[in-house]
Protein backbone atom coordinates (compact mmCIF):
# COMPACT_ATOMS: atom_id res chain seq x y z
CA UNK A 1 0.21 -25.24 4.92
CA UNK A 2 -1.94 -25.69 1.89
CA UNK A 3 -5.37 -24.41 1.23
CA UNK A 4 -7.29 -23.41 -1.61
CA UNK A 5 -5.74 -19.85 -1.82
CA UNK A 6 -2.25 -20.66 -2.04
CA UNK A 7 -3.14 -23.24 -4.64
CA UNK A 8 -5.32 -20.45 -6.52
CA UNK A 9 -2.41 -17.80 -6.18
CA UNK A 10 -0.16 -20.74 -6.71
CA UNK A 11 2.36 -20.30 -4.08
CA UNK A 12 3.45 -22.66 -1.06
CA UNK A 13 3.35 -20.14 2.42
CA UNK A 14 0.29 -18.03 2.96
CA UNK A 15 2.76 -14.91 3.18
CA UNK A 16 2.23 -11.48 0.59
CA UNK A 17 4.39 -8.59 0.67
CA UNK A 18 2.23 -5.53 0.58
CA UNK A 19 3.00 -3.39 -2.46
CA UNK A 20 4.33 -0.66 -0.77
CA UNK A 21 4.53 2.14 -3.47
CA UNK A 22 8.29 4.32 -2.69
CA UNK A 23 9.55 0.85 -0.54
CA UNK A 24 8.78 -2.42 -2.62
CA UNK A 25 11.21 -2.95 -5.46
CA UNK A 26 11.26 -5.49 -7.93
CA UNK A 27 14.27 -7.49 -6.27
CA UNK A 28 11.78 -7.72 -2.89
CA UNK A 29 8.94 -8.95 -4.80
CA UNK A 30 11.15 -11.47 -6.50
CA UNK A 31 13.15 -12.19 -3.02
CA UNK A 32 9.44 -13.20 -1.02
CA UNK A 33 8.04 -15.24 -4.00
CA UNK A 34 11.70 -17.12 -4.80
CA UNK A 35 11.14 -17.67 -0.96
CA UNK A 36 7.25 -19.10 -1.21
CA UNK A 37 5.85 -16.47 -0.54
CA UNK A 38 3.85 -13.49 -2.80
CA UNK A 39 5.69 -10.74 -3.81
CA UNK A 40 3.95 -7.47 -4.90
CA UNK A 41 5.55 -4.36 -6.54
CA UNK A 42 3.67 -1.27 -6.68
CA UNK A 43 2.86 0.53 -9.57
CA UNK A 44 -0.09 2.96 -9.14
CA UNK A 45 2.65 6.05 -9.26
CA UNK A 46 4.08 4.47 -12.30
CA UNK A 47 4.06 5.18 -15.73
CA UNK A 48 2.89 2.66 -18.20
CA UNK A 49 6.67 2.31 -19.38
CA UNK A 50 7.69 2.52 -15.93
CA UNK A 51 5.58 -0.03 -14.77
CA UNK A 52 6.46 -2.63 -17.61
CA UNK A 53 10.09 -2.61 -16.75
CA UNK A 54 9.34 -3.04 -12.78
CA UNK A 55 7.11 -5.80 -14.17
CA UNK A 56 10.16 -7.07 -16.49
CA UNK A 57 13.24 -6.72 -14.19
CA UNK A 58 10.80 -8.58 -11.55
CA UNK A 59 10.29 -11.69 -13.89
CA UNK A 60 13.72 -12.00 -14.44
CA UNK A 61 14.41 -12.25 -10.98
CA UNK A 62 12.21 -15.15 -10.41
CA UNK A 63 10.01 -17.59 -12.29
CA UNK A 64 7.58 -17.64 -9.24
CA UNK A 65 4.16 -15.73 -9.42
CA UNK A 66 4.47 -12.01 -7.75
CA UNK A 67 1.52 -9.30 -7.58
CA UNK A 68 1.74 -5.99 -9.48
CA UNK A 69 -0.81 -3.22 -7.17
CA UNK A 70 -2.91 -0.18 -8.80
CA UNK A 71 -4.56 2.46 -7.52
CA UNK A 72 -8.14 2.83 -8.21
CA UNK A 73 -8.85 5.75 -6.54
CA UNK A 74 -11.82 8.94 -7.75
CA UNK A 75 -9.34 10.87 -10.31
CA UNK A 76 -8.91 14.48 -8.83
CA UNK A 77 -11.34 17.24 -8.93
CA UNK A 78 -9.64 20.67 -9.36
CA UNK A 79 -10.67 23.02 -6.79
CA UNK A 80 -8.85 26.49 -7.38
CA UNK A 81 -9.88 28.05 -4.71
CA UNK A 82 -9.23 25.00 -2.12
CA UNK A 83 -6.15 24.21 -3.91
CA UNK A 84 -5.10 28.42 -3.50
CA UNK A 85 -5.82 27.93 0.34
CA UNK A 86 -4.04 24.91 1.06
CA UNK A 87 -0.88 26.25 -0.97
CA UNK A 88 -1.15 29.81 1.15
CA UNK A 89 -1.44 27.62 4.56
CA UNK A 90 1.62 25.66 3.49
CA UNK A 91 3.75 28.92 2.70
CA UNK A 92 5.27 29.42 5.79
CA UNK A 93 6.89 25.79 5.63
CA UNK A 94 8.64 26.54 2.35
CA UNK A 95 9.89 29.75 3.65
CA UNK A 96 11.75 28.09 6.83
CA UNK A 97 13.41 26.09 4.05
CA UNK A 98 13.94 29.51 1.36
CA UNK A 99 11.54 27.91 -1.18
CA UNK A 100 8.45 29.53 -2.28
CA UNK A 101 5.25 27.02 -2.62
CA UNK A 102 4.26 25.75 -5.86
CA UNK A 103 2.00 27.80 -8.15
CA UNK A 104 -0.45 25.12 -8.85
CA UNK A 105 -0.87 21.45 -8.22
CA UNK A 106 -0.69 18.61 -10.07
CA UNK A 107 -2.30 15.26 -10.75
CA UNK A 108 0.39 12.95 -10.34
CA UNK A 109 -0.77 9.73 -10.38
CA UNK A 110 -3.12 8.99 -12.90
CA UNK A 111 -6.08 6.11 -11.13
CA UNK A 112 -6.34 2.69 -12.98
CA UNK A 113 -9.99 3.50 -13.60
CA UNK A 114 -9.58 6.09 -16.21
CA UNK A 115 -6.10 4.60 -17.49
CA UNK A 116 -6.25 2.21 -20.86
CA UNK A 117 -3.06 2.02 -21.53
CA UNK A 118 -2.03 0.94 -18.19
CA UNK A 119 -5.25 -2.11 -18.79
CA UNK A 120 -3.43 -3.17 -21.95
CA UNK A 121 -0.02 -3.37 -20.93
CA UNK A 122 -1.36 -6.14 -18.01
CA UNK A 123 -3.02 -7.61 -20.77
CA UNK A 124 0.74 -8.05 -22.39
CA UNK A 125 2.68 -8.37 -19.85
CA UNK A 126 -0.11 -10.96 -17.59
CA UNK A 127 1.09 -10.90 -14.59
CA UNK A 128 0.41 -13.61 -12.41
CA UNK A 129 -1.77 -11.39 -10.10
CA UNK A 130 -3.26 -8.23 -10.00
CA UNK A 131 -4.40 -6.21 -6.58
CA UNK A 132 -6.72 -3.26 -6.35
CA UNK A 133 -6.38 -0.32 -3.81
CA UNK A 134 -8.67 2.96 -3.22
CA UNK A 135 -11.40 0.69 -4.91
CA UNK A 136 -12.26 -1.45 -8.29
CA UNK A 137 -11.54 -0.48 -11.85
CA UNK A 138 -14.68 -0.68 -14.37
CA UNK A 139 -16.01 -3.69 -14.76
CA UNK A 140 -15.02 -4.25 -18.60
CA UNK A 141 -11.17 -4.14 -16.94
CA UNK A 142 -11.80 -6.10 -14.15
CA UNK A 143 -13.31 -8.41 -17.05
CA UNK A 144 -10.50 -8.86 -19.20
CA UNK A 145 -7.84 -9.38 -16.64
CA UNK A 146 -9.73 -12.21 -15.63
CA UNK A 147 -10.31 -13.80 -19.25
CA UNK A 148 -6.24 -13.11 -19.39
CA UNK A 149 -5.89 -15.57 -16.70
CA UNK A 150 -5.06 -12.98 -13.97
CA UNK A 151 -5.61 -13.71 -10.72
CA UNK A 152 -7.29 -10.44 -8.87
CA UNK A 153 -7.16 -9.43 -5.28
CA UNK A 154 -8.90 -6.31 -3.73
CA UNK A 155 -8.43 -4.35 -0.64
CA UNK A 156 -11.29 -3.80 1.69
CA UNK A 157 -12.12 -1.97 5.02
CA UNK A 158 -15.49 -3.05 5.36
CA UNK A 159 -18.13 -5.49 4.61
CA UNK A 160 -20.10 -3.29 2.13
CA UNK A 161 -16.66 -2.96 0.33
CA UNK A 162 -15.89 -6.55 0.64
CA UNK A 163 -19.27 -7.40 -0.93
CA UNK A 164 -19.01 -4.72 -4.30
CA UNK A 165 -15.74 -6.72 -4.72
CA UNK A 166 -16.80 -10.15 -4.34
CA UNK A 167 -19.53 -9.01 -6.71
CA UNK A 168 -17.18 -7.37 -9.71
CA UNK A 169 -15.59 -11.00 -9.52
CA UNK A 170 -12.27 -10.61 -7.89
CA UNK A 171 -10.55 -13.96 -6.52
CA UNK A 172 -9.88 -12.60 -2.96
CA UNK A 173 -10.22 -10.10 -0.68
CA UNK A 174 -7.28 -8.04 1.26
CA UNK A 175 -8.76 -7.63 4.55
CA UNK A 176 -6.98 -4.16 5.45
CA UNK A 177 -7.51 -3.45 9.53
CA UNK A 178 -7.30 0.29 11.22
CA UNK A 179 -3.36 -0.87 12.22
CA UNK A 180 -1.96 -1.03 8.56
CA UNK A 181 0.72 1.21 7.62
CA UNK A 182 0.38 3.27 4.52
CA UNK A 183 -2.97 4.69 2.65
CA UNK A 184 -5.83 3.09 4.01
CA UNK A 185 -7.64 1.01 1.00
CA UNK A 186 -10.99 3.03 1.43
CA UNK A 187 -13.40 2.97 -1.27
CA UNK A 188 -14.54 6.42 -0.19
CA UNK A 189 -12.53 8.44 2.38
CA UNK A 190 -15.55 10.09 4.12
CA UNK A 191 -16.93 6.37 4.84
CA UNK A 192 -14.20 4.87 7.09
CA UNK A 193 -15.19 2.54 9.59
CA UNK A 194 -12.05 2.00 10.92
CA UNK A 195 -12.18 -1.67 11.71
CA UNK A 196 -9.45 -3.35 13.27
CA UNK A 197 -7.58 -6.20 11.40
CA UNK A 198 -9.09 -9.13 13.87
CA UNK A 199 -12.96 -7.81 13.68
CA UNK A 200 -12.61 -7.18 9.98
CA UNK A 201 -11.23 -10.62 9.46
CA UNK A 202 -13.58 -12.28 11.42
CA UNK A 203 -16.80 -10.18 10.07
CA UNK A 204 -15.67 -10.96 6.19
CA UNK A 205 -14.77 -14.58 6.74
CA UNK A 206 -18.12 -15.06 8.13
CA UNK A 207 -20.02 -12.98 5.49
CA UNK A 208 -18.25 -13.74 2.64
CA UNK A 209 -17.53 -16.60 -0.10
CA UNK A 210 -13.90 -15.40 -0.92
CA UNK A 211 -10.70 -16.43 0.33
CA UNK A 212 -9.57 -13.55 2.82
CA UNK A 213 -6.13 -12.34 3.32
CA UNK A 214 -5.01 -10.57 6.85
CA UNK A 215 -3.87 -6.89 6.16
CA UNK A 216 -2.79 -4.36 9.07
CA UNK A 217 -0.19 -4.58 12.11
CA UNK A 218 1.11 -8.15 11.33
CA UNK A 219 5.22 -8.86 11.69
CA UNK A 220 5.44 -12.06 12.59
CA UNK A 221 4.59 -15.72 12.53
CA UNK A 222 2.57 -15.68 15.70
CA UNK A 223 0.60 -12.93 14.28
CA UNK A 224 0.09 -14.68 11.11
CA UNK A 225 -0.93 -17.84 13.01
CA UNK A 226 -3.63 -15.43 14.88
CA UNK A 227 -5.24 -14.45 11.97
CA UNK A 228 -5.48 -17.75 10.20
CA UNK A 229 -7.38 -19.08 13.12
CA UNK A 230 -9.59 -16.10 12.93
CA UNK A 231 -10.12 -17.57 9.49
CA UNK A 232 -8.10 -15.72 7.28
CA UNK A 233 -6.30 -18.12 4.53
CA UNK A 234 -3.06 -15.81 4.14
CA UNK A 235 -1.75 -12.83 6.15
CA UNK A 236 -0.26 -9.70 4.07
CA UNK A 237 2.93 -8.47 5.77
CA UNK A 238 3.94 -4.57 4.76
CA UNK A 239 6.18 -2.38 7.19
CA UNK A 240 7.42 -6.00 8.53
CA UNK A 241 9.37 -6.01 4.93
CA UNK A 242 11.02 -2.25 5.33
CA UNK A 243 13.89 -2.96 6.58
CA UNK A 244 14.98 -5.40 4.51
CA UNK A 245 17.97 -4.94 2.24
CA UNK A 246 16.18 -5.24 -0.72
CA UNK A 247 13.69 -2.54 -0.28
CA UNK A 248 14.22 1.27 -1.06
CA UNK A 249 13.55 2.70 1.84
CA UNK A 250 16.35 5.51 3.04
CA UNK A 251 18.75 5.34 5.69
CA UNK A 252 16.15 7.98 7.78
CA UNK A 253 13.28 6.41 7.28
CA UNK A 254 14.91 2.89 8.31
CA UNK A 255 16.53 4.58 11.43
CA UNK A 256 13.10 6.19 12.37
CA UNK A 257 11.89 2.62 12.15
CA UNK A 258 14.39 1.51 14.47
CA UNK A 259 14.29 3.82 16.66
CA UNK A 260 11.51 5.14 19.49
CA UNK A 261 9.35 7.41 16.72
CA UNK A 262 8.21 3.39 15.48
CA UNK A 263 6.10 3.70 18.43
CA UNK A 264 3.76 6.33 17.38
CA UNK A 265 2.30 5.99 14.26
CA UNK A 266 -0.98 8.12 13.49
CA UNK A 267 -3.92 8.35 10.89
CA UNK A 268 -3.63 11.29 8.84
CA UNK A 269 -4.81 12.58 5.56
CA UNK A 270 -3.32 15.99 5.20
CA UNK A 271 0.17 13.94 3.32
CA UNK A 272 -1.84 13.20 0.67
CA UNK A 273 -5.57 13.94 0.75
CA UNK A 274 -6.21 10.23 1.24
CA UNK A 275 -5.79 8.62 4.90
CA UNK A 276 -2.75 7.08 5.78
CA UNK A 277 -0.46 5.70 8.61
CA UNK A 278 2.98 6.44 9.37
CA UNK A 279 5.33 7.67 12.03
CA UNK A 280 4.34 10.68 13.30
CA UNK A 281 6.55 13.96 12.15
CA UNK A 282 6.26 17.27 11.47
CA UNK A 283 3.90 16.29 8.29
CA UNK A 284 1.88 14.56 10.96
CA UNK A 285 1.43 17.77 13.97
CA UNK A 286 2.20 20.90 12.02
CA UNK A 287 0.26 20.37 9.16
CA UNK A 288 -2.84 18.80 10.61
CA UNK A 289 -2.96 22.13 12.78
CA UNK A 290 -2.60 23.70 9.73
CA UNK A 291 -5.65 21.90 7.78
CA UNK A 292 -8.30 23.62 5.61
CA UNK A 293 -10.54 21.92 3.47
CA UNK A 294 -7.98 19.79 1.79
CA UNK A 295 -7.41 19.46 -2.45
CA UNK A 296 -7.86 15.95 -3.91
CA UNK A 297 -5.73 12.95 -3.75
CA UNK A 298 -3.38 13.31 -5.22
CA UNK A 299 -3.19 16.94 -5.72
CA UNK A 300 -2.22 17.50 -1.69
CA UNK A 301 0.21 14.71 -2.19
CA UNK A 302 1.81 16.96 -5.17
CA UNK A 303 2.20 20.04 -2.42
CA UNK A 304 3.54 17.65 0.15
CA UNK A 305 6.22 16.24 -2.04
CA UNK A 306 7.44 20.02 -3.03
CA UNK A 307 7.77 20.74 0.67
CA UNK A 308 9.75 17.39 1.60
CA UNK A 309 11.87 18.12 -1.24
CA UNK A 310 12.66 21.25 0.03
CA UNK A 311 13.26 20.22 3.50
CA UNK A 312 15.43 17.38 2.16
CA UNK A 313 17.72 19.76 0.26
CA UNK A 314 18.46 21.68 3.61
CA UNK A 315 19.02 17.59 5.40
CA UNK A 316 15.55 18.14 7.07
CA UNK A 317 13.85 14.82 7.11
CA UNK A 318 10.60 15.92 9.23
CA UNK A 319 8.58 16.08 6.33
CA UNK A 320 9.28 12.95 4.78
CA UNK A 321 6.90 10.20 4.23
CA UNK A 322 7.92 7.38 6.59
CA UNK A 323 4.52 5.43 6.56
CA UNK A 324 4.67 2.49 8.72
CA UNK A 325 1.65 -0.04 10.49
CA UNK A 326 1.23 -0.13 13.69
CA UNK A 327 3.38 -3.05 14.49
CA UNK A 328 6.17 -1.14 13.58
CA UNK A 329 8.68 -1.31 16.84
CA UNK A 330 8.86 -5.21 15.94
CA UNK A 331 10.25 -5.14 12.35
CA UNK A 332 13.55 -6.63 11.80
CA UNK A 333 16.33 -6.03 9.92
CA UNK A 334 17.64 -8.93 7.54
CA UNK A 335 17.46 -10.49 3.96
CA UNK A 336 13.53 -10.78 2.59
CA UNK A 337 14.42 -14.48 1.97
CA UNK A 338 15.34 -14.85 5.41
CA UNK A 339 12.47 -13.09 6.92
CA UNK A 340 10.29 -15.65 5.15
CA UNK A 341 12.34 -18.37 6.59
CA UNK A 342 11.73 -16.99 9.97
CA UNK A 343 8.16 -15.71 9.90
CA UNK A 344 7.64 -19.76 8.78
CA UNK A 345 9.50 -21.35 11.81
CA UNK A 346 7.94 -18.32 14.17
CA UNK A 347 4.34 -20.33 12.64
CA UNK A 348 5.60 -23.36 13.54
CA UNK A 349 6.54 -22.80 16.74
């Protein structure tokens, strides 16, 4: 199964885990590399402490190479008045649940691009590969991750995105199509094309000199066999990995996944502010009827966790974040290791 990709990332299936932020852990990252494949933990909601013990307690888990994922997303523009609105519009959610909505919102995650701290921790730790989502840090980062000896992937949607990256001098692209679960890895959320996985694979492996890696509605071999002969050189596998043991996903969200609401999975960006896919809920139809002009990533994501916590405290689930890809009613439920093992002999077939 070797090509120049695996040899580059150093691993012997063409296989990633996405670096699902809330689902990937540490012992799945470590569980898909120990198996041959690339592990990824996500740590864009991290702090920098935070994120050098996920980095840690993966490395001790395996002596295989595993990706650690930032977000490199526009840091939030305060908007009082827009932020005022969207809390107001929200109200009447928290008061079926006898909370009041927050006062203000808050920046929670804090984007790689303005975040030094989180550049020279890498730079300590050195990972054996770094990914990029939302867009591409400065180049002086993207600079010294390489001279560390980093390995650096990048998320596109498009071929102008695919060509800023391969420009900035990252090793490989992440071709993520329309069907991916989870935020879509837009550069700029008012420019989505929306390509599916197979176009976007085909367009970037035409147009571009970088190795490209499948992203979006992939769960099993045959799938991964499809897009290598559309010429990707690895397929990235994300909501295929939920339900494995080793992930921290909840007993509701895994029994939504198993159950007919896997089905429907929508586009929306009024979770967060940024667009994402998951299984359609109450987050999904009452609060898209409810849109204004939405606050910033990730200040609507701040409002949106207030009102699932609130839910959750009365055992009201509709309002959790359950994001999942469109191949969703075909994930399985067994050991990551295992799921390797299969997805391999599925390729063989």
């Amino acid at each position: 199964m070797s090509n120049p990709l695996l040899s580059l990332l150093n691993i012997q299936l063409p296989i990633l885990q996405s670096p699902m932020v809330g689902v990937s852990t540490p012992r799945l990252a470590a569980a898909v590399s120990s198996a041959g494949g690339l592990g990824s933990i996500g740590i864009g909601a991290s702090s920098v402490e935070q994120a050098r013990a996920m980095i840690r307690e993966a490395a001790a888990l395996t002596d295989k190479p595993f990706n650690v994922n930032l977000f490199c997303h526009a840091p939030a523009v305060h908007d009082s008045a827009r932020e005022a609105q969207w809390l107001s519009a929200l109200a009447p959610f928290f008061a079926e649940f006898g909370a009041a909505a927050p006062s203000s919102l808050r920046e929670i995650y804090t984007s790689f691009v303005e975040d030094p701290h989180m550049l020279q921790m890498l730079l300590e730790e050195k990972p054996a590969v770094v990914s990029f989502h939302f867009g591409l840090p400065p180049q002086p980062a993207i600079d010294a991750l390489k001279n560390a000896g980093i390995i650096l992937l990048c998320s596109v949607t498009n071929l102008a995105e695919a060509q800023l990256a391969e420009h900035a001098g990252v090793h490989a692209l992440v071709a993520q199509g329309y069907e991916a679960g989870g935020h879509r890895g837009v550069f700029d959320p008012q420019q989505d094309t929306e390509m599916g996985t197979f176009a976007l694979v085909r367009v970037l492996s035409n147009a571009c000199k970088l190795p490209v890696i499948a992203a979006g509605g992939i769960m099993d071999g045959a799938g991964i066999k499809s897009v290598m002969q559309l010429g990707a050189s690895a397929a990235q596998l994300g909501t295929a990995f939920i339900l494995c043991p080793e992930s921290s996903a909840n007993s509701a969200y895994r029994e939504a996944l198993k159950g007919p609401r896997a089905h429907q999975t929508k586009v929306t960006s009024v979770i967060s502010g940024r667009p994402a896919r998951g299984m359609v809920n109450r987050n999904f139809t009452l609060l898209a009827a409810a849109a204004t002009a939405l606050p910033d990533y990730p200040l609507t994501y701040d409002a949106n966790k207030a009102l699932n916590a609130a839910a959750t405290a009365q055992a009201n689930t509709e309002f959790a974040v359950q994001w999942a890809g469109q191949g969703a009613p075909l994930a399985r439920e067994m050991p990551a290791a295992a799921l390797v093992n299969l997805l391999v002999a599925e390729m063989k077939a």
